[in-house]
Structures are given as C-alpha cells and as structure tokens.
PDB file of N, CA and C in Angstrom:
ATOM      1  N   UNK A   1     -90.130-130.568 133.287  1.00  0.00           N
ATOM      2  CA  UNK A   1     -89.827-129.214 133.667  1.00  0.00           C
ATOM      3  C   UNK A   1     -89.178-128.508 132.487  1.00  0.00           C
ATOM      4  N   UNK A   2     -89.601-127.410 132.657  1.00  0.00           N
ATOM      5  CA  UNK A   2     -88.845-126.212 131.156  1.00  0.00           C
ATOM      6  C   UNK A   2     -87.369-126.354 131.652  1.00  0.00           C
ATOM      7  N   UNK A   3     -86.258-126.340 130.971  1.00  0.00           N
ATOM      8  CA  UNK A   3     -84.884-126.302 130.831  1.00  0.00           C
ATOM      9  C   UNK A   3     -84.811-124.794 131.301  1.00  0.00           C
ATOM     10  N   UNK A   4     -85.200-123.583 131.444  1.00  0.00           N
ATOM     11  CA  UNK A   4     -85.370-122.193 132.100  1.00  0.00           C
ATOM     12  C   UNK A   4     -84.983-122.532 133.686  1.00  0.00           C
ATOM     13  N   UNK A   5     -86.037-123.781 134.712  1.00  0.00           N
ATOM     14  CA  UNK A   5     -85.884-123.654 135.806  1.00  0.00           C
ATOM     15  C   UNK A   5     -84.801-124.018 135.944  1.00  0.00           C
ATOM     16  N   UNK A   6     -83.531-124.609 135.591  1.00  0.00           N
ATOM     17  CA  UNK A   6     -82.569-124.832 135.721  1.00  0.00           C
ATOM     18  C   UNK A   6     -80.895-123.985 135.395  1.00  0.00           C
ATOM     19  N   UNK A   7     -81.642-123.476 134.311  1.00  0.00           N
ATOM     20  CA  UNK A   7     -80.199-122.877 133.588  1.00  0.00           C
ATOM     21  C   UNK A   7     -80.844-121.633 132.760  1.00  0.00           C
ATOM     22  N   UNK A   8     -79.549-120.630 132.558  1.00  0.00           N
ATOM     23  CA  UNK A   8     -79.691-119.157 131.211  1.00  0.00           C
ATOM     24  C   UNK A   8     -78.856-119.954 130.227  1.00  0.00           C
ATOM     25  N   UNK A   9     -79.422-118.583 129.176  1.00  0.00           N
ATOM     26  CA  UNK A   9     -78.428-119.307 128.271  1.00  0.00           C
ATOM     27  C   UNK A   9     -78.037-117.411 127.428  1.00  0.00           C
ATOM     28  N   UNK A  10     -77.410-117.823 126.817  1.00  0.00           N
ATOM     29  CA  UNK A  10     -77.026-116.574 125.861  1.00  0.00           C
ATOM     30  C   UNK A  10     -76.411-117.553 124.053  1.00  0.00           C
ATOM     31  N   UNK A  11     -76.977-116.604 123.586  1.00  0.00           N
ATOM     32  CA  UNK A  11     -76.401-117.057 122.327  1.00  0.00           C
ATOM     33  C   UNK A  11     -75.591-115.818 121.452  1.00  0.00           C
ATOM     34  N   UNK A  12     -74.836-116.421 120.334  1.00  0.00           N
ATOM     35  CA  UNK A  12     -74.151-115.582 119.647  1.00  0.00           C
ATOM     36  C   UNK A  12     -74.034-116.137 118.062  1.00  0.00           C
ATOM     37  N   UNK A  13     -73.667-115.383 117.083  1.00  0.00           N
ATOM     38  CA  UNK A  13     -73.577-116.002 115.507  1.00  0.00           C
ATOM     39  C   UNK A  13     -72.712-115.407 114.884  1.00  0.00           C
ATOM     40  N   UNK A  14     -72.594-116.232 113.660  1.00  0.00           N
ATOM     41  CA  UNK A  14     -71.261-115.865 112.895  1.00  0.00           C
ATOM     42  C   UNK A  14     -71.964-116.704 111.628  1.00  0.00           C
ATOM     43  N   UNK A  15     -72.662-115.454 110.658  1.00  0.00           N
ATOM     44  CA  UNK A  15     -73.013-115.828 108.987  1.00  0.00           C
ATOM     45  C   UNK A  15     -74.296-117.057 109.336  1.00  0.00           C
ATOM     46  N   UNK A  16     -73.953-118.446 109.062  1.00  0.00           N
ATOM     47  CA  UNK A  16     -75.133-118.978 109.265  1.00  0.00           C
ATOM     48  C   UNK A  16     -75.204-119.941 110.232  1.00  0.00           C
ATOM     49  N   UNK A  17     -74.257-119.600 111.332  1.00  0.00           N
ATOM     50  CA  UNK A  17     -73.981-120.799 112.497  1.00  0.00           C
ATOM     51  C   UNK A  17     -74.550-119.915 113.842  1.00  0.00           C
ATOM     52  N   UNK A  18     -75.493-120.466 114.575  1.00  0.00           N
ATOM     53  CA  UNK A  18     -75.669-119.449 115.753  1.00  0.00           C
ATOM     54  C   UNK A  18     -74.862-120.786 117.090  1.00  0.00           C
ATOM     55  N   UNK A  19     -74.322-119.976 118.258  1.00  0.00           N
ATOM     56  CA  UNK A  19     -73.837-120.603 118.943  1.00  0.00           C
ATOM     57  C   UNK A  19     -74.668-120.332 120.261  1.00  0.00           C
ATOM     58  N   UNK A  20     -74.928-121.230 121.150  1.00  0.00           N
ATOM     59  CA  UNK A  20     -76.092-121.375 122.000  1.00  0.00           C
ATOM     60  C   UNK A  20     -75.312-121.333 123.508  1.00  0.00           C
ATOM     61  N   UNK A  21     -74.871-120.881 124.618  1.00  0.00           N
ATOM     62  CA  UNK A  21     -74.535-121.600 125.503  1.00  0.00           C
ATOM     63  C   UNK A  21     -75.952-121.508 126.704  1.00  0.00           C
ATOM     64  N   UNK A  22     -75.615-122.597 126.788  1.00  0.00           N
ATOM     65  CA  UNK A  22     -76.302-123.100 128.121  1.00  0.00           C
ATOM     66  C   UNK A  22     -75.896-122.823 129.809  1.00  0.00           C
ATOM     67  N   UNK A  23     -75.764-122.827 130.615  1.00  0.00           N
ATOM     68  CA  UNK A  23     -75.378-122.333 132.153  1.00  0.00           C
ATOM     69  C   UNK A  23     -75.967-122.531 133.134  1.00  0.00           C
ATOM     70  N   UNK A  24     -75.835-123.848 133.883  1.00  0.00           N
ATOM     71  CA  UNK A  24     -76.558-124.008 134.952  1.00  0.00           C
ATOM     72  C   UNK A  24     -76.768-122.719 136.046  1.00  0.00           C
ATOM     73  N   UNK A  25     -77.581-123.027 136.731  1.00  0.00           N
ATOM     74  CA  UNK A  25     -77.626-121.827 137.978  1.00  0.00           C
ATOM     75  C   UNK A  25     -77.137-122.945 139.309  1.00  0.00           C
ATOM     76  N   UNK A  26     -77.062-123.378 138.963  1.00  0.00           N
ATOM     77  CA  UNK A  26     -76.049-124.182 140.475  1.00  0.00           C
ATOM     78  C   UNK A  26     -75.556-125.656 139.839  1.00  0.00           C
ATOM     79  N   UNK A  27     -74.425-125.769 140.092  1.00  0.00           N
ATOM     80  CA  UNK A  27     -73.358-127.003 139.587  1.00  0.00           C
ATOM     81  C   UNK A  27     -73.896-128.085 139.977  1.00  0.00           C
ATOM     82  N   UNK A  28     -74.661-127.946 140.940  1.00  0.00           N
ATOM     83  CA  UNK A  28     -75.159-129.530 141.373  1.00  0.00           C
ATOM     84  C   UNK A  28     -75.897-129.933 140.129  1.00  0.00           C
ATOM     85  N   UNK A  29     -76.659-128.779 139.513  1.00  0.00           N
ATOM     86  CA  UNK A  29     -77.574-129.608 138.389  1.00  0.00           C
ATOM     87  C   UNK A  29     -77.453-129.583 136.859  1.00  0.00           C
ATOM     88  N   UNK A  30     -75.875-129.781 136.902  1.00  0.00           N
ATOM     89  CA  UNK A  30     -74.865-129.483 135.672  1.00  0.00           C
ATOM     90  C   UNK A  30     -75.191-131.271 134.846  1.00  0.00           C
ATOM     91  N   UNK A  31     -74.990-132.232 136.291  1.00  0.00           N
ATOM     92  CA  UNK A  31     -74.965-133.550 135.416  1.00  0.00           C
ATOM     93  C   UNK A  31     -75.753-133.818 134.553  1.00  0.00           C
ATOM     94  N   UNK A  32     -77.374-133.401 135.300  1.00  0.00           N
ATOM     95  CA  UNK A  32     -78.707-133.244 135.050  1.00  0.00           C
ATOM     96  C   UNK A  32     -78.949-133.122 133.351  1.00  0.00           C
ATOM     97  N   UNK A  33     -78.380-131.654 133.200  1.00  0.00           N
ATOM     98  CA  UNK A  33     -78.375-131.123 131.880  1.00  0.00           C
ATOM     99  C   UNK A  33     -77.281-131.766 131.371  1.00  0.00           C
ATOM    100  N   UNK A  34     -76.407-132.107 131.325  1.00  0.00           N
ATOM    101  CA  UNK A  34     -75.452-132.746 130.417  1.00  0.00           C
ATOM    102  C   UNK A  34     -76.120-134.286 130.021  1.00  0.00           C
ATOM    103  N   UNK A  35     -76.878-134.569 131.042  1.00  0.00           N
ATOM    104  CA  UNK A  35     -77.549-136.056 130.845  1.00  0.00           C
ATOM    105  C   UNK A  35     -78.486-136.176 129.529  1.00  0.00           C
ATOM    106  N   UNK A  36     -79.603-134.816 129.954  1.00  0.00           N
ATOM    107  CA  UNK A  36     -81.208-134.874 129.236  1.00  0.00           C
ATOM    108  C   UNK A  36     -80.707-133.369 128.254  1.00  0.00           C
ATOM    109  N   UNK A  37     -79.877-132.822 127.974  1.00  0.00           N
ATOM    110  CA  UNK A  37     -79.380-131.621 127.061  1.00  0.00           C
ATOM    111  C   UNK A  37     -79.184-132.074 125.857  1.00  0.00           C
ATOM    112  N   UNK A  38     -79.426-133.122 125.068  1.00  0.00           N
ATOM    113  CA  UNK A  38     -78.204-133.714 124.105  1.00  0.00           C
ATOM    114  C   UNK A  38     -78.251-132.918 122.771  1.00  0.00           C
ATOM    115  N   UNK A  39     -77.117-133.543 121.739  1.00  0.00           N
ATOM    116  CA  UNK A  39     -77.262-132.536 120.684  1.00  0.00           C
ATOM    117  C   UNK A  39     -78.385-133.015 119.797  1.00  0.00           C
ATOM    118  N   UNK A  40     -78.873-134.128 119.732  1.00  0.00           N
ATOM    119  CA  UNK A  40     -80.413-134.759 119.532  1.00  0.00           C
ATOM    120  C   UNK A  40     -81.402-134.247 119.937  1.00  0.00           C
ATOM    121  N   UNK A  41     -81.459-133.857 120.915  1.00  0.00           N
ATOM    122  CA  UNK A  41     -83.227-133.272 122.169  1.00  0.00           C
ATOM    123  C   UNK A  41     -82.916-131.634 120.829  1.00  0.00           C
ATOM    124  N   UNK A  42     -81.810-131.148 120.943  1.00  0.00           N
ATOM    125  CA  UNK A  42     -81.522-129.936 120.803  1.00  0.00           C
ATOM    126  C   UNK A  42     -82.218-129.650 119.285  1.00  0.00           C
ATOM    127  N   UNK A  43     -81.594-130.782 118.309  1.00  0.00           N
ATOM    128  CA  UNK A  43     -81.793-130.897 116.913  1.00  0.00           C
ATOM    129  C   UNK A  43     -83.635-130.669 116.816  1.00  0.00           C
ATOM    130  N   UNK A  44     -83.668-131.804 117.408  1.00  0.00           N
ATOM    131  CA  UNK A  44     -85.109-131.531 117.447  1.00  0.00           C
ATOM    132  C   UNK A  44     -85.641-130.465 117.555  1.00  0.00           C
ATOM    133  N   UNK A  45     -85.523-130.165 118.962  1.00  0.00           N
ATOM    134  CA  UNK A  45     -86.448-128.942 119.253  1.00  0.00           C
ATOM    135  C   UNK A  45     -86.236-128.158 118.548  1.00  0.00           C
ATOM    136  N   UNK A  46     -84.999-127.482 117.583  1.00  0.00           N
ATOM    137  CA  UNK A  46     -84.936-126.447 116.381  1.00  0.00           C
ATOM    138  C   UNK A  46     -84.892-127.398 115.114  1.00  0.00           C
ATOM    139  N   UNK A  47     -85.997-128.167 114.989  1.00  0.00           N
ATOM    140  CA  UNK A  47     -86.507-129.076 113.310  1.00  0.00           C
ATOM    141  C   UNK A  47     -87.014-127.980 113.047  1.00  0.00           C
ATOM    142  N   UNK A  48     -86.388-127.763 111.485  1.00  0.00           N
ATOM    143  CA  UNK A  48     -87.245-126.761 111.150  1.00  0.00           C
ATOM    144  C   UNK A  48     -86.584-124.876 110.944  1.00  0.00           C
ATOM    145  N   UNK A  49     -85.583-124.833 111.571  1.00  0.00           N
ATOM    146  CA  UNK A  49     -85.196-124.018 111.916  1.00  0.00           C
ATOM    147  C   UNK A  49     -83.547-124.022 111.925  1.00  0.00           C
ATOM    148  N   UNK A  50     -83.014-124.909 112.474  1.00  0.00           N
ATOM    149  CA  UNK A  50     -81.756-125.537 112.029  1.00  0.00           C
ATOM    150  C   UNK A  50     -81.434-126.569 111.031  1.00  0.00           C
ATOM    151  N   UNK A  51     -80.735-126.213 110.219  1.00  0.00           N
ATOM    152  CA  UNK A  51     -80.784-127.616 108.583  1.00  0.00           C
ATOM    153  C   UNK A  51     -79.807-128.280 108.690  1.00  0.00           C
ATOM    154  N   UNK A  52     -78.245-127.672 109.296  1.00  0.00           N
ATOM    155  CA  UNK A  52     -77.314-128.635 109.439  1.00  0.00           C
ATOM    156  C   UNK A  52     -77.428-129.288 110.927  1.00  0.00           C
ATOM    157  N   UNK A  53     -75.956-129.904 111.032  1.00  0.00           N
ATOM    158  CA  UNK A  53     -75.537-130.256 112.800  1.00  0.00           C
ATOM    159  C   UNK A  53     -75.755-129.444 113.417  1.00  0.00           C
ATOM    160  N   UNK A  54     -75.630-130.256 114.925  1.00  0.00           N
ATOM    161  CA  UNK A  54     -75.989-129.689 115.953  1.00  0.00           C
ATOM    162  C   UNK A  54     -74.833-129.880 116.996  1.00  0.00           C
ATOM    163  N   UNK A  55     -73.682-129.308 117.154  1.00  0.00           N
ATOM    164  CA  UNK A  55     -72.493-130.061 118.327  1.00  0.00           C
ATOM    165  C   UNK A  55     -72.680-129.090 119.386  1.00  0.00           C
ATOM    166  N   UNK A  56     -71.941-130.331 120.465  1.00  0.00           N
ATOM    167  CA  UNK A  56     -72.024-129.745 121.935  1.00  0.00           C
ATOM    168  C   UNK A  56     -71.006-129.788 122.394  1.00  0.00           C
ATOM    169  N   UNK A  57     -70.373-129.362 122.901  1.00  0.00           N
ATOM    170  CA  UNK A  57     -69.211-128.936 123.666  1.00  0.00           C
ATOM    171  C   UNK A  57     -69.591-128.770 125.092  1.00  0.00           C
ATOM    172  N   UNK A  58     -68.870-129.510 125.874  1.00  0.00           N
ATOM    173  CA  UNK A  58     -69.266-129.923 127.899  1.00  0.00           C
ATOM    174  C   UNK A  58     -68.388-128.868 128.209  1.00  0.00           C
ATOM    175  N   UNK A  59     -68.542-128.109 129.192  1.00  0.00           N
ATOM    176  CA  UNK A  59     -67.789-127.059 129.963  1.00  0.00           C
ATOM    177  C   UNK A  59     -67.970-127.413 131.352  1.00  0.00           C
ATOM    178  N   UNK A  60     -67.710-128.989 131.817  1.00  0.00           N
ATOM    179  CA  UNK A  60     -68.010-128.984 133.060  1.00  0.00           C
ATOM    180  C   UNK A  60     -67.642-128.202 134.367  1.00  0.00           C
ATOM    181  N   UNK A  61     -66.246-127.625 134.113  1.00  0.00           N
ATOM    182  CA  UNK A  61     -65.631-126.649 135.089  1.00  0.00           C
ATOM    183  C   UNK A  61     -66.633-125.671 135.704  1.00  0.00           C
ATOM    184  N   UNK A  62     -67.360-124.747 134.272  1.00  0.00           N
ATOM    185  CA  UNK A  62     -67.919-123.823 134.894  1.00  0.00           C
ATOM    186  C   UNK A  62     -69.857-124.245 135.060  1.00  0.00           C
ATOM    187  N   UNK A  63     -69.998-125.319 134.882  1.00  0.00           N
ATOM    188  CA  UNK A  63     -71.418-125.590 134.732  1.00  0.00           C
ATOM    189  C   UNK A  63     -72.126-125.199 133.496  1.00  0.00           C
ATOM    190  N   UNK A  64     -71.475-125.315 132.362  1.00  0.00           N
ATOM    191  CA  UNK A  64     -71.866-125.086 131.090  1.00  0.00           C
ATOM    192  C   UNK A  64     -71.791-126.105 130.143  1.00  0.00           C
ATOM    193  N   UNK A  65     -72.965-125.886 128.870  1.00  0.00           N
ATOM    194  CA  UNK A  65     -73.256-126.654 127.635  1.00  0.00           C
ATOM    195  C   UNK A  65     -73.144-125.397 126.396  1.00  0.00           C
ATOM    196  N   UNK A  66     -72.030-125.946 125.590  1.00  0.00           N
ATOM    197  CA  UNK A  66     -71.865-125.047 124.116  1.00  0.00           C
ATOM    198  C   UNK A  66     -72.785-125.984 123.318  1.00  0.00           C
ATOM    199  N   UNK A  67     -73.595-125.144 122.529  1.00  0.00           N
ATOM    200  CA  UNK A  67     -74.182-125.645 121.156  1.00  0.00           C
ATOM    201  C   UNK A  67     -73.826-125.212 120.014  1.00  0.00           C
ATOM    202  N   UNK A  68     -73.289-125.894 118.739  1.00  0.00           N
ATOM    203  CA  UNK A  68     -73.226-125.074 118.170  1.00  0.00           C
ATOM    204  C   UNK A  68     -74.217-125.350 116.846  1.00  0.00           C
ATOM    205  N   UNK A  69     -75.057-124.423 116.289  1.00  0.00           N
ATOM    206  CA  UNK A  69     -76.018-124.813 115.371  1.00  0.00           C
ATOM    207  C   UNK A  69     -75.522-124.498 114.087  1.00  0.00           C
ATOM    208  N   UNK A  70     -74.939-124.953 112.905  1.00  0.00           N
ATOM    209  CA  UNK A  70     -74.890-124.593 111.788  1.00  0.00           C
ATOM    210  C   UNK A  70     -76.372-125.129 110.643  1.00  0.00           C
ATOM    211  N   UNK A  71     -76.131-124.052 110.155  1.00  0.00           N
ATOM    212  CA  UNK A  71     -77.582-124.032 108.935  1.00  0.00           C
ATOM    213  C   UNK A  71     -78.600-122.835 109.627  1.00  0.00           C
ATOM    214  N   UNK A  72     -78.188-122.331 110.545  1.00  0.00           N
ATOM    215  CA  UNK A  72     -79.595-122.018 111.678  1.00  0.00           C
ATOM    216  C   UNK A  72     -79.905-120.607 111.299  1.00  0.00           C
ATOM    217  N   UNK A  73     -78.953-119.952 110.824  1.00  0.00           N
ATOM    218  CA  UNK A  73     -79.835-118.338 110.565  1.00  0.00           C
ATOM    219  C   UNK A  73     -80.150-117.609 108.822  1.00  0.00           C
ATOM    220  N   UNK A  74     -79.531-118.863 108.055  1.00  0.00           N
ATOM    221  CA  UNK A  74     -79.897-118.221 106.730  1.00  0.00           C
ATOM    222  C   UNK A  74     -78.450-117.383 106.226  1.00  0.00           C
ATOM    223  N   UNK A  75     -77.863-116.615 106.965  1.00  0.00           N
ATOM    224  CA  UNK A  75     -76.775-115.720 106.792  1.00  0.00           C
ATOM    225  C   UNK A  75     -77.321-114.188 107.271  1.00  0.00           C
ATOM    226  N   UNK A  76     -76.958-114.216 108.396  1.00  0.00           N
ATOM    227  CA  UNK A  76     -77.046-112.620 108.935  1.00  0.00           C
ATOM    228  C   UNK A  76     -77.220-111.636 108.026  1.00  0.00           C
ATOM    229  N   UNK A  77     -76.423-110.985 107.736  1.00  0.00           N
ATOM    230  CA  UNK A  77     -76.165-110.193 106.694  1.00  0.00           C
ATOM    231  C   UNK A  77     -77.223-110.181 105.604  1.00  0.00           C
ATOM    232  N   UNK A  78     -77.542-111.178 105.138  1.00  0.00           N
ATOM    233  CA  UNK A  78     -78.819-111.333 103.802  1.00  0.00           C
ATOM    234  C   UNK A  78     -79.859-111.925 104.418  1.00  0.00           C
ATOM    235  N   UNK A  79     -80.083-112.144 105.573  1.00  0.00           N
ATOM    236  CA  UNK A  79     -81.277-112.766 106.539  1.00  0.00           C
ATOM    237  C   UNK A  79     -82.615-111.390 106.019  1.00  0.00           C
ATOM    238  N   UNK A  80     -83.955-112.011 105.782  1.00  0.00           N
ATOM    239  CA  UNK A  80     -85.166-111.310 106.069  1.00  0.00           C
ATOM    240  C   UNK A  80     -86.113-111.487 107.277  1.00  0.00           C
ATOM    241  N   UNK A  81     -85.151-112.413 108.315  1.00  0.00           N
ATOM    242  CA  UNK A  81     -86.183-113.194 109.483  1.00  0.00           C
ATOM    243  C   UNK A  81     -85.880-111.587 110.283  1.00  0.00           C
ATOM    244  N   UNK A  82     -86.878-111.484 110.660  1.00  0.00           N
ATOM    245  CA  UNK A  82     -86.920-110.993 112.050  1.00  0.00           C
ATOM    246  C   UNK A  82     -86.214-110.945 113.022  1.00  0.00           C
ATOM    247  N   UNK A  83     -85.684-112.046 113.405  1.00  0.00           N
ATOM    248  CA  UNK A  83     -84.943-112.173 113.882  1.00  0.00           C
ATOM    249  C   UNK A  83     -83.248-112.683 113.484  1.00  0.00           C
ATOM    250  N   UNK A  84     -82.588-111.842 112.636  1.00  0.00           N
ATOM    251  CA  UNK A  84     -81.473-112.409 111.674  1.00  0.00           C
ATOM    252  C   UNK A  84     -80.059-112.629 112.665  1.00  0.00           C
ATOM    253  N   UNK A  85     -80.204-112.338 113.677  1.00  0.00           N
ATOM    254  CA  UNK A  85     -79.000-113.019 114.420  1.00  0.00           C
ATOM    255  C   UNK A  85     -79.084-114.134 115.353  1.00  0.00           C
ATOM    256  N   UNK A  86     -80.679-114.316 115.383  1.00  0.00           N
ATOM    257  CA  UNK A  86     -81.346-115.494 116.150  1.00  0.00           C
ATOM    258  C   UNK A  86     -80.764-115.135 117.932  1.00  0.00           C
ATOM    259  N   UNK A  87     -80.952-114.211 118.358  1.00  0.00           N
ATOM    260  CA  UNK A  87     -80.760-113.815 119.825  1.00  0.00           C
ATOM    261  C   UNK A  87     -82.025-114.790 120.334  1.00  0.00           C
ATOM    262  N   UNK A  88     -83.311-115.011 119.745  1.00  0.00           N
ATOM    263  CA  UNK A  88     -84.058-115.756 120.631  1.00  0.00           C
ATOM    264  C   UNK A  88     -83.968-117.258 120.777  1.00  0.00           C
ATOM    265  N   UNK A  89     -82.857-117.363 119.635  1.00  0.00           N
ATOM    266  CA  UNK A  89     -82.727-119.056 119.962  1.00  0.00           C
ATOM    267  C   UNK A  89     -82.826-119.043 121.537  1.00  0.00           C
ATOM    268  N   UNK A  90     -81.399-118.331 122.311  1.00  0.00           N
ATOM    269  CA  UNK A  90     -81.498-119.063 123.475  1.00  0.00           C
ATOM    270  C   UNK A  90     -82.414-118.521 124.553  1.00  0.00           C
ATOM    271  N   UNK A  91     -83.883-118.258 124.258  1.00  0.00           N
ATOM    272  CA  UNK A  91     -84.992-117.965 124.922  1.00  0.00           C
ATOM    273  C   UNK A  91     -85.578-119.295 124.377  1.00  0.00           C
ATOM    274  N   UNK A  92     -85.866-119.717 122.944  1.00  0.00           N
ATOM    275  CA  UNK A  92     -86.292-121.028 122.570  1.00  0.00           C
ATOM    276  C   UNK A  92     -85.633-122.117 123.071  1.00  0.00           C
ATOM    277  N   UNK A  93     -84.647-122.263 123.206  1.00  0.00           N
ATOM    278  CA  UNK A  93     -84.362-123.282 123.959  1.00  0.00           C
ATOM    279  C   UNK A  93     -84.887-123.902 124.882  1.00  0.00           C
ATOM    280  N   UNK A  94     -84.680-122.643 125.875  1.00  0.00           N
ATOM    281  CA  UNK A  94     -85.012-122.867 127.663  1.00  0.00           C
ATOM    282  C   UNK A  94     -86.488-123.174 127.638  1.00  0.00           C
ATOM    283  N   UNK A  95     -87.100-123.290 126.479  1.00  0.00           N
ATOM    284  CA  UNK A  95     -88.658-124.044 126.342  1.00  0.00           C
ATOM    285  C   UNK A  95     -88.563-125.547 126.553  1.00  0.00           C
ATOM    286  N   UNK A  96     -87.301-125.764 126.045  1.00  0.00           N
ATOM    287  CA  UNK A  96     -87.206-127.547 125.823  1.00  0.00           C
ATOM    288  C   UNK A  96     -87.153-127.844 127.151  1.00  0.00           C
ATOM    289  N   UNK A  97     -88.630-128.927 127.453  1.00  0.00           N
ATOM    290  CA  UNK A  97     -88.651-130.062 128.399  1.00  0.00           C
ATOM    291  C   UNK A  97     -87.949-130.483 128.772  1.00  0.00           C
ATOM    292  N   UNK A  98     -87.334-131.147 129.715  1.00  0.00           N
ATOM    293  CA  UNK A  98     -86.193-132.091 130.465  1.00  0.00           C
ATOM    294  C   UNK A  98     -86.713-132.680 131.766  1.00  0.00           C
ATOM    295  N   UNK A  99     -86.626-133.952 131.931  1.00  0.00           N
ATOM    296  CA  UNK A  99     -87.208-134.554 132.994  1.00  0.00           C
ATOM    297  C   UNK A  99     -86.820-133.727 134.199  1.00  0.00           C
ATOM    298  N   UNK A 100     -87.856-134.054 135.335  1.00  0.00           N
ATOM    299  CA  UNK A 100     -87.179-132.967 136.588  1.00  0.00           C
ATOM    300  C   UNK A 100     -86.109-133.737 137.190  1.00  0.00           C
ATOM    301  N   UNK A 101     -85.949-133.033 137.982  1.00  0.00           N
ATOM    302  CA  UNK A 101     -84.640-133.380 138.570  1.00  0.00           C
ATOM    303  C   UNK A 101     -85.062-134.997 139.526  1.00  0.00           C
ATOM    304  N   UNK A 102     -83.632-135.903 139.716  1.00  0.00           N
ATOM    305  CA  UNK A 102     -84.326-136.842 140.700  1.00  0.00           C
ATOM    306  C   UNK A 102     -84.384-136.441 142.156  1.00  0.00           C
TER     307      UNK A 102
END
C-alpha cells in the first residue's frame, strides 16, 4: 500500500536540510509506520536526491514521524531545481510502499 493511505505529511527547509514530517490519520496505525517508515526505506526512496543522512525522530504522543534529510536541496537560496525548497518531498514520500496493514 502507498504510505498516502495511511498518513499526510508536510515538509519544511533550512539551506540544504529539508525536514519531512509524517502524521498518521488515526493513532491506531502510528505503530504500523514507525515499524515499515525507517530512516533506511526513507534513504532509499530519496537515492539520488538526498546525499547526506537521513534521521528520524518518533513523536508517538501525537501520531507522528520527523525526518530529517540533510544534503537534500542543494541550498535554497542558490538552488536551480524547480523545486528549491523541496515542498514536494512530502508528496514523494507518501509514494513509498509499506506493507498493508495486518
């Protein structure tokens, strides 16, 4: 299943680090994503696109996953991408696969 049927996300950046959060839509399926979310699945799916780490930060209280991507936008400010604050990371994300639920 797309990581979308489960959770939004919003992202934000600062120079060349974009920060990703994740947000279940119901707490029951918080474990779910904290299980099959990792900062590995994550790395991956932005090969290519992200050059440094990848950390995660658990927000179990509110049903949330922080990412944080450094290497990932080039530097805002002197960026020529199209997208230089990377707002669609967290539309790319919610592409990444994750087993369905049990």
């Amino acid at each position: 299943m797309k990581l979308r049927a489960l959770a939004h996300s919003r992202t934000g950046d600062k120079g060349d680090t974009s920060n990703i959060s994740l947000i279940a839509y119901d707490m029951a399926d918080y474990a779910h994503l904290e299980a099959h979310v990792t900062p590995e699945r994550v790395s991956e799916h932005f090969r290519g696109i992200v050059t440094g780490a990848v950390t995660r930060y658990a927000l179990p209280k509110i049903g949330a996953l922080n990412f944080v991507l450094t290497g990932a936008l080039g530097g805002v400010t002197r960026s020529l991408a199209l997208d230089a604050h990377g707002k669609g990371l967290s539309s790319a994300l919610l592409d990444l696969e994750i087993p369905d639920r049990p």
